[in-house]
Structure formats: C-alpha cells, structure tokens
Protein backbone atom coordinates (compact mmCIF):
# COMPACT_ATOMS: atom_id res chain seq x y z
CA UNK A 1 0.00 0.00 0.00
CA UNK A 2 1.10 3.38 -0.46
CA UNK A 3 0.71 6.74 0.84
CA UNK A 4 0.25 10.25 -1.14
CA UNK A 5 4.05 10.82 -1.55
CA UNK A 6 4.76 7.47 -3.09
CA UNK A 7 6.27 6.12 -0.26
CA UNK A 8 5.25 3.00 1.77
CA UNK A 9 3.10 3.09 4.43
CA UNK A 10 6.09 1.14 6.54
CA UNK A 11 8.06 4.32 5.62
CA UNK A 12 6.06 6.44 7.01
CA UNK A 13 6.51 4.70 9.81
CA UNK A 14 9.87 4.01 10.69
CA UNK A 15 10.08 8.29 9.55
CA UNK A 16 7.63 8.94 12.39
CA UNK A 17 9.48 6.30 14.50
CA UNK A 18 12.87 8.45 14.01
CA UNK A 19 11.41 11.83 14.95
CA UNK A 20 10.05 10.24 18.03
CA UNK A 21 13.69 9.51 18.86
CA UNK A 22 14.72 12.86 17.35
CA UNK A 23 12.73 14.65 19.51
CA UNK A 24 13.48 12.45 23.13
CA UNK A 25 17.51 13.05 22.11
CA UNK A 26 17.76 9.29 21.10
CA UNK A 27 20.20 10.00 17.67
CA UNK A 28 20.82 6.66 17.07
CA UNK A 29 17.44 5.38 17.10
CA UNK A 30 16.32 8.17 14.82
CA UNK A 31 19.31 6.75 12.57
CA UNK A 32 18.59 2.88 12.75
CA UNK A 33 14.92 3.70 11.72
CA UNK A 34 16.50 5.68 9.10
CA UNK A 35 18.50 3.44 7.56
CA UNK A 36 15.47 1.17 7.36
CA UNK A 37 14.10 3.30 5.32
CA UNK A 38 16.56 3.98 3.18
CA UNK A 39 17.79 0.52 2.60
CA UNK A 40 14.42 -0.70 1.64
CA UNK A 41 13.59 2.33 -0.76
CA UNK A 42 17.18 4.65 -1.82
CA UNK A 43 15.27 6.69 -3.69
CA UNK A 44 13.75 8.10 -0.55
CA UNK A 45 14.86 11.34 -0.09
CA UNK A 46 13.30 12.15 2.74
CA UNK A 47 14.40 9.66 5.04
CA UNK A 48 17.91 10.59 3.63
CA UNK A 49 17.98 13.71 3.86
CA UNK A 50 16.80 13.30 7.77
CA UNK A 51 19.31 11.04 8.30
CA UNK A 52 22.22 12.98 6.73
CA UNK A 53 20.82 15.68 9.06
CA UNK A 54 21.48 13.13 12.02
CA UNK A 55 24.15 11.96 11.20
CA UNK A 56 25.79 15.63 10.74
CA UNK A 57 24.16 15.67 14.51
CA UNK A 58 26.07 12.69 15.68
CA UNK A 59 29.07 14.06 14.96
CA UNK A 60 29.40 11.96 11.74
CA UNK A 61 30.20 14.35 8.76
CA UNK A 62 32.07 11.98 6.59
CA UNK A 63 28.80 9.54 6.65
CA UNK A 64 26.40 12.46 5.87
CA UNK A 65 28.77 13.69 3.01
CA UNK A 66 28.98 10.18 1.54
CA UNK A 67 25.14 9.99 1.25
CA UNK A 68 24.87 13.29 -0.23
CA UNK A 69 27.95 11.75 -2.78
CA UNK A 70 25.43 8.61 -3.43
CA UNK A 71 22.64 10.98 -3.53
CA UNK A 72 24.40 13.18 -6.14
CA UNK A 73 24.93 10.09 -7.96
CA UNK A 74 21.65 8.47 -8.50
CA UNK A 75 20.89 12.38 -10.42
CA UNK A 76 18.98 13.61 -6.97
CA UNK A 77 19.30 16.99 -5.66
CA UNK A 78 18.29 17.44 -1.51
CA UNK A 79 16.21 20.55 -0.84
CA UNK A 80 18.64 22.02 1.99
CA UNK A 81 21.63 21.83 2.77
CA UNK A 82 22.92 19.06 5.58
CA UNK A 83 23.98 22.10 8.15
C-alpha cells in the first residue's frame, strides 16, 4: 500500500518512528529507523535527507557527506543543505 508521496506506508513509519527519537535526544534510534528506510527504498529522499541531518548531529560528517555523494549520484538533488 502506499501513501500520497509514493512512499510506503512502513516508511512512514519508521520516519515517524525516528522523529520520536529525534525529539526524546535518542540520535541513534532516529538513525537505525532511518536506515530502514533507506535501505528498503534509496530513492527516498526524505528519510535521507533526515538522516544525513542526524548523522551531521552525531558528529558523523564523513557519513552524511557520503550519502549526499550517493545521492548526487543516483541524479537527486536534496532541498537544503545538511547544516
């Protein structure tokens, strides 16, 4: 099944499931729901853009810039910038 933005419902999900964790402080739960996500569907760029956001968060540059690098790849181009 699938929701308005094309995404699973499942995604939807595990997104809400990492904001939870966003908001309670809980970065790497936000990032393991995240990677869910974008393991299961790479052309979700909303889950990877959140997660290069936590990852920039975590104190993890080098992971967020190699998203954006496989991001840049695959011909998409994030809304904002990761800082």
């Amino acid at each position: 099944m699938e929701s308005r933005q094309g995404t699973t419902l499942g995604a939807d999900f595990l997104i809400e499931e990492a904001e939870r964790h966003l908001k309670s402080g809980d970065l790497s739960g936000a990032a393991y729901s995240l990677l869910h996500v974008v393991r299961r569907n790479p052309n979700n760029n909303e889950a990877k853009l959140l997660l290069a956001k936590v990852f920039m968060s975590q104190g993890l540059p080098y992971k967020a810039e190699k998203l954006h690098e496989v991001w840049a790849n695959a011909g998409a181009h994030p809304a904002l910038p990761l800082q």
